[in-house]
Each structure stands twice: as C-alpha cells, then as structure tokens.
C-alpha atoms as a PDB file:
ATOM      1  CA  UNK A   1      38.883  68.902  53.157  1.00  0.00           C
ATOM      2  CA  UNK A   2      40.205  72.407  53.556  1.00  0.00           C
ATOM      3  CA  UNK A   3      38.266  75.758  53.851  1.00  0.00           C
ATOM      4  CA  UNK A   4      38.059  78.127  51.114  1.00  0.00           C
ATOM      5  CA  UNK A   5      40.553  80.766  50.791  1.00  0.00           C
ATOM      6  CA  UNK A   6      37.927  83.819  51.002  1.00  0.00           C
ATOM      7  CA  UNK A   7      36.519  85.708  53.353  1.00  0.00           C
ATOM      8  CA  UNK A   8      40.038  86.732  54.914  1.00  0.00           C
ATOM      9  CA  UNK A   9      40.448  90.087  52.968  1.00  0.00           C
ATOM     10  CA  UNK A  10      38.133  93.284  54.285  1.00  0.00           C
ATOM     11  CA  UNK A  11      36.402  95.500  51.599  1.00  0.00           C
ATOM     12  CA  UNK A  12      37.683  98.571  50.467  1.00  0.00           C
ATOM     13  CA  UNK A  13      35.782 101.347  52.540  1.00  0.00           C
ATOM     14  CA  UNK A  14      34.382 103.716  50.052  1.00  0.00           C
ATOM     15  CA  UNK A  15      33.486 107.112  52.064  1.00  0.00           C
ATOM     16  CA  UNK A  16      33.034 110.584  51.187  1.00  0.00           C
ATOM     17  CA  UNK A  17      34.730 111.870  53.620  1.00  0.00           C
ATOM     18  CA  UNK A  18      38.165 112.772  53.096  1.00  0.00           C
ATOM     19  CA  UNK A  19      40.822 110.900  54.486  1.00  0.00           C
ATOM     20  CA  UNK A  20      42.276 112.381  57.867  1.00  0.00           C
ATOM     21  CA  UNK A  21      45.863 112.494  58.410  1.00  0.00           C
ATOM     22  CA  UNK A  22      47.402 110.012  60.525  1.00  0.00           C
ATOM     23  CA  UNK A  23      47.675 110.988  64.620  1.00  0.00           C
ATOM     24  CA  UNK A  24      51.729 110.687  63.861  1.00  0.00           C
ATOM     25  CA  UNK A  25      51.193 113.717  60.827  1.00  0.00           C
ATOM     26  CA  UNK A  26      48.719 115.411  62.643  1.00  0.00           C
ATOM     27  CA  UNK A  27      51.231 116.171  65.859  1.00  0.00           C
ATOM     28  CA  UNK A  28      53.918 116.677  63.263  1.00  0.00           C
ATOM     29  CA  UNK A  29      52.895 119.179  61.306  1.00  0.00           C
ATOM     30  CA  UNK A  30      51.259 120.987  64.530  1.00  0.00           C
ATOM     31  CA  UNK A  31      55.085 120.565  66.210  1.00  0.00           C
ATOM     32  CA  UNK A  32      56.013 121.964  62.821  1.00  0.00           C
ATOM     33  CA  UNK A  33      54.013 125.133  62.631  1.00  0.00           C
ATOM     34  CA  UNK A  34      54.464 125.981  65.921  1.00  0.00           C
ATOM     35  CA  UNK A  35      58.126 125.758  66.507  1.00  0.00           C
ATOM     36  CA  UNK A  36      59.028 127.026  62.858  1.00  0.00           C
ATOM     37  CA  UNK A  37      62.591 128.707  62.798  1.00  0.00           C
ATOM     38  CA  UNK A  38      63.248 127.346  66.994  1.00  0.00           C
ATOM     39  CA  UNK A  39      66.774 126.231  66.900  1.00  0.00           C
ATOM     40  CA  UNK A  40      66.337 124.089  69.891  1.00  0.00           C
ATOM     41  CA  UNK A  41      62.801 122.686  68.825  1.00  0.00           C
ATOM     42  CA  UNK A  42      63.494 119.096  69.941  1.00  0.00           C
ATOM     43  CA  UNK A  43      65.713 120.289  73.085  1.00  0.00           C
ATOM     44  CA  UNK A  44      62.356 122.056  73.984  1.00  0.00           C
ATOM     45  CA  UNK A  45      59.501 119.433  73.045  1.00  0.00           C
ATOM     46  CA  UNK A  46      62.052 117.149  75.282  1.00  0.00           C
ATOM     47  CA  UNK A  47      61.611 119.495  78.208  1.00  0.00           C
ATOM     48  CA  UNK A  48      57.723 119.892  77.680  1.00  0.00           C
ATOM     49  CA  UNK A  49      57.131 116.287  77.757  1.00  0.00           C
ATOM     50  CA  UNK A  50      60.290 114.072  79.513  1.00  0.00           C
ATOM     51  CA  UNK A  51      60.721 111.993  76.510  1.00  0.00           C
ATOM     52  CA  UNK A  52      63.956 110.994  74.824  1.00  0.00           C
ATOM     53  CA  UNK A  53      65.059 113.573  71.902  1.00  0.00           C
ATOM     54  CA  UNK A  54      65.364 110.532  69.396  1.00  0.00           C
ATOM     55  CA  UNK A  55      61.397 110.085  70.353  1.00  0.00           C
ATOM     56  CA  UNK A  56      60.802 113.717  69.803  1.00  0.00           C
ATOM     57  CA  UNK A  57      62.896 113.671  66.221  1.00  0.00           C
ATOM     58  CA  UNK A  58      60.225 110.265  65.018  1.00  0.00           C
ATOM     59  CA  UNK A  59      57.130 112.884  66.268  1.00  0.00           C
ATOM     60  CA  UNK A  60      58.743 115.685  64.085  1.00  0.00           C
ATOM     61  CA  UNK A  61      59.216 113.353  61.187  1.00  0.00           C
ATOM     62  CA  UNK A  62      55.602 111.917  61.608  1.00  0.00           C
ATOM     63  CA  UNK A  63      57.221 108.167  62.076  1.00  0.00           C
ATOM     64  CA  UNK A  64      55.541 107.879  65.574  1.00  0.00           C
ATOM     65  CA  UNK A  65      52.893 109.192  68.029  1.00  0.00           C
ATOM     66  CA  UNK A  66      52.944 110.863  71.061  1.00  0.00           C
ATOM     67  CA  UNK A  67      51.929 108.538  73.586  1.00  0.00           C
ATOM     68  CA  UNK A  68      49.076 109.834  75.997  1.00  0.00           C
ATOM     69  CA  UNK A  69      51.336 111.327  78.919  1.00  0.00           C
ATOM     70  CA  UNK A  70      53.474 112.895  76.509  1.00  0.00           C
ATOM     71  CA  UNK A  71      50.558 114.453  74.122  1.00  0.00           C
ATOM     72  CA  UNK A  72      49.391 116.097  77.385  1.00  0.00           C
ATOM     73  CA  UNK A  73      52.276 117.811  77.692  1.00  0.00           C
ATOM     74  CA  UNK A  74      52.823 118.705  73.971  1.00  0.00           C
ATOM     75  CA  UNK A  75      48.881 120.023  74.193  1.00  0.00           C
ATOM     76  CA  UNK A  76      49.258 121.866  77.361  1.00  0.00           C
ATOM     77  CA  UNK A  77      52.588 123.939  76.023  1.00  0.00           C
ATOM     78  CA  UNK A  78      52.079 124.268  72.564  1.00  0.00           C
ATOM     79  CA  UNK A  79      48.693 125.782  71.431  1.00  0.00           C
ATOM     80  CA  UNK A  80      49.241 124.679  67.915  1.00  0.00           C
ATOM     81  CA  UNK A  81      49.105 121.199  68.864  1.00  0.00           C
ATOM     82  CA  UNK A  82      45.844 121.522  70.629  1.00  0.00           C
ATOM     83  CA  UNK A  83      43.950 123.365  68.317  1.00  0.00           C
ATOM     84  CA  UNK A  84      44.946 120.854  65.671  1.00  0.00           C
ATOM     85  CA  UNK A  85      43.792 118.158  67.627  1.00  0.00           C
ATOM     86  CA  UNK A  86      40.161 119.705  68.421  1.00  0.00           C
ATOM     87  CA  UNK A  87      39.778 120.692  65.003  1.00  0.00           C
ATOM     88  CA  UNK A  88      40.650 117.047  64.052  1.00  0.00           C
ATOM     89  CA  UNK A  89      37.961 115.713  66.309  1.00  0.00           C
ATOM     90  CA  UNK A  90      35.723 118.642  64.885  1.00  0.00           C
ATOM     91  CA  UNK A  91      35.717 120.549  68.671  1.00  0.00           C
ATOM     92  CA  UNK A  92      36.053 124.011  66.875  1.00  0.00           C
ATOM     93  CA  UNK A  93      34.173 125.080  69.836  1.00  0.00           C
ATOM     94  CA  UNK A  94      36.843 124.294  72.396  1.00  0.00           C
ATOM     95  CA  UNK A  95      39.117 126.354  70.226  1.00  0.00           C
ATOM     96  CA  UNK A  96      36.980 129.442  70.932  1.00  0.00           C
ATOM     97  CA  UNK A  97      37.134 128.695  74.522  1.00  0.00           C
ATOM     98  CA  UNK A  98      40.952 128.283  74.399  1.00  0.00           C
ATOM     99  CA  UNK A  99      41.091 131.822  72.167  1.00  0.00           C
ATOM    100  CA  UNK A 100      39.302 133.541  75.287  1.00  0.00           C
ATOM    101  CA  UNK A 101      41.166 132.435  78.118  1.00  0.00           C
ATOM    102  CA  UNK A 102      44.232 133.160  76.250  1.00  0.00           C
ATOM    103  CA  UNK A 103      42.502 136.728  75.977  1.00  0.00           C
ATOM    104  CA  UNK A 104      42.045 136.933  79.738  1.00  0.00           C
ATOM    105  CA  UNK A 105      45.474 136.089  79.935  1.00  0.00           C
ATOM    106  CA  UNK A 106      46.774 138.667  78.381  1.00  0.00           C
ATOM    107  CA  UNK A 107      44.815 141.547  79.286  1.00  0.00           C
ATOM    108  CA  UNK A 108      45.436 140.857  82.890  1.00  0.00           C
ATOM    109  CA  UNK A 109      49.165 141.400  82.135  1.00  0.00           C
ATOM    110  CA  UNK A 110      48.503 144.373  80.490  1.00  0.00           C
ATOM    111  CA  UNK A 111      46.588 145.314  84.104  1.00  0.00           C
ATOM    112  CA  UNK A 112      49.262 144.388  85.937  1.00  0.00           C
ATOM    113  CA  UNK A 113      51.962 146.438  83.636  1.00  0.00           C
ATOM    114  CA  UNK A 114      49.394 149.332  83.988  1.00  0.00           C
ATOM    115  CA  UNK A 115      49.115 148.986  87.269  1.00  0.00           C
ATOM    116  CA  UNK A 116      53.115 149.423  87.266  1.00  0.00           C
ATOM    117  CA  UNK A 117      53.225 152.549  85.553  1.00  0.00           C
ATOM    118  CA  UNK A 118      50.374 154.403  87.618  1.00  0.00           C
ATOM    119  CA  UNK A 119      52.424 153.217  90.376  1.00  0.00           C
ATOM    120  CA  UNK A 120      54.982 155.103  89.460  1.00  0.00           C
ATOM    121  CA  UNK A 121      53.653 157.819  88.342  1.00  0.00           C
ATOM    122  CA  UNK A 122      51.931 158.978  91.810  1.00  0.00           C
ATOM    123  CA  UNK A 123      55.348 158.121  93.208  1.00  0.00           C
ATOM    124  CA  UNK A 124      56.556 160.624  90.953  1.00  0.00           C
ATOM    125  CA  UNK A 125      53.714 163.070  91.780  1.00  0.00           C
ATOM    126  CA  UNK A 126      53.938 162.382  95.642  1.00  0.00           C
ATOM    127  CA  UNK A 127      57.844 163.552  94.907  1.00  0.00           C
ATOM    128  CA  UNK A 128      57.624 166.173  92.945  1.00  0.00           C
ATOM    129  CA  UNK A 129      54.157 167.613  93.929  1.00  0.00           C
ATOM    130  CA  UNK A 130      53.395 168.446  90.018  1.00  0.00           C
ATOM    131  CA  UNK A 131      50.700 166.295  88.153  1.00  0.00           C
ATOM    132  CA  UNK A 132      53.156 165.825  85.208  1.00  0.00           C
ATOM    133  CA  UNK A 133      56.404 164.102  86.566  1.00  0.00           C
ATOM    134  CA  UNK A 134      58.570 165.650  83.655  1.00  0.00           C
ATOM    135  CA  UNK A 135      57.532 169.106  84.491  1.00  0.00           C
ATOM    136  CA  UNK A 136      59.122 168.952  87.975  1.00  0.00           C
END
C-alpha cells in the first residue's frame, strides 16, 4: 500500500500585491544607478566591501546577493543602495532621515569653507589695513 501522490505541490499564491524584485536585482540595479558611467565600478564595490571582484561582477549582474557583512558595506558607501533597500521594506521614513543628515553634512562644509575665506580675508585686512583687500 503506497500513499497518494498529492499533497506534495504548494498552491499558487494569488496576491495583489505586485511582485518585488529579487534581493540579487534589487542591489543590482541600486549598484547600477549609482555607479553609472564609473570605470572602476567593481574595483570600487571590491574596496567598499573586501569581497572578491568575480563576487562583485554576480551582484552587478543580479546572479547573487550580497551577503550581510558585505551589504553593510555596500549600504554604508553607496546611498543608492540604501535607499533602495528602505524603500523595499517600505521605510520611506528612514530615507528622510538619511536626506537630512546628508544636509547637515554638507552645510557644515560649506561652514568650514566659509570659515576659510573670512579667515583670509581679515588676514588680508590686518595686512593691508583697508576693509576691501583688493583696494590695498
């Protein structure tokens, strides 16, 4: 007597809910977008993460996945790659976050190369003894 040969097949899942891309796809087209036109795209992607350049060529092509220690690195130097992630597990609000610091960022090197130029600029009026430097 032998058991029926049903029951080993799952049902097709019917959602509404699109289909997401694949993790591999995901990082891909992320990797993609945000080293478009980079000569040395998998040279650098190597030197974010440590891994072997034939792994980083199967993460381009969307053949494999980033492992966990290497996605951190591909997250942490590639913004593209995080926000594609957190938009893929619908964290749009992270992304925000992420915008802002990026913000802070850059207006405190603006303060810095402000800072630069005033610096100079008194120099040049402790010099000259003229409020306009290129009247001296």
């Amino acid at each position: 007597m032998s058991f029926p040969d049903s029951g080993n097949i799952f049902p097709k899942r019917h959602s509404r809910e699109p289909r997401r891309p694949s993790f591999a796809k995901l990082v891909s087209t992320a990797l993609r977008a945000s080293l478009r036109g980079q000569s040395s795209s998998i040279k650098t992607v190597a030197l974010w993460t440590g891994a072997n350049e034939r792994t980083v060529k199967n993460w381009f092509a969307g053949d494999r996945a980033p492992s966990g220690d290497h996605f951190l690195g591909l997250a942490a130097n590639s913004p593209a790659v995080l926000a594609a992630f957190l938009a893929a597990i619908h964290r749009n609000d992270c992304l925000v976050m992420a915008d802002i610091e990026e913000a802070r960022a850059k207006v405190a090197a603006a303060l810095v190369t402000l800072d630069a130029v005033r610096a100079v600029q008194m120099e040049a009026v402790e010099r000259t003894g003229h409020a306009d430097p290129g009247s001296g």
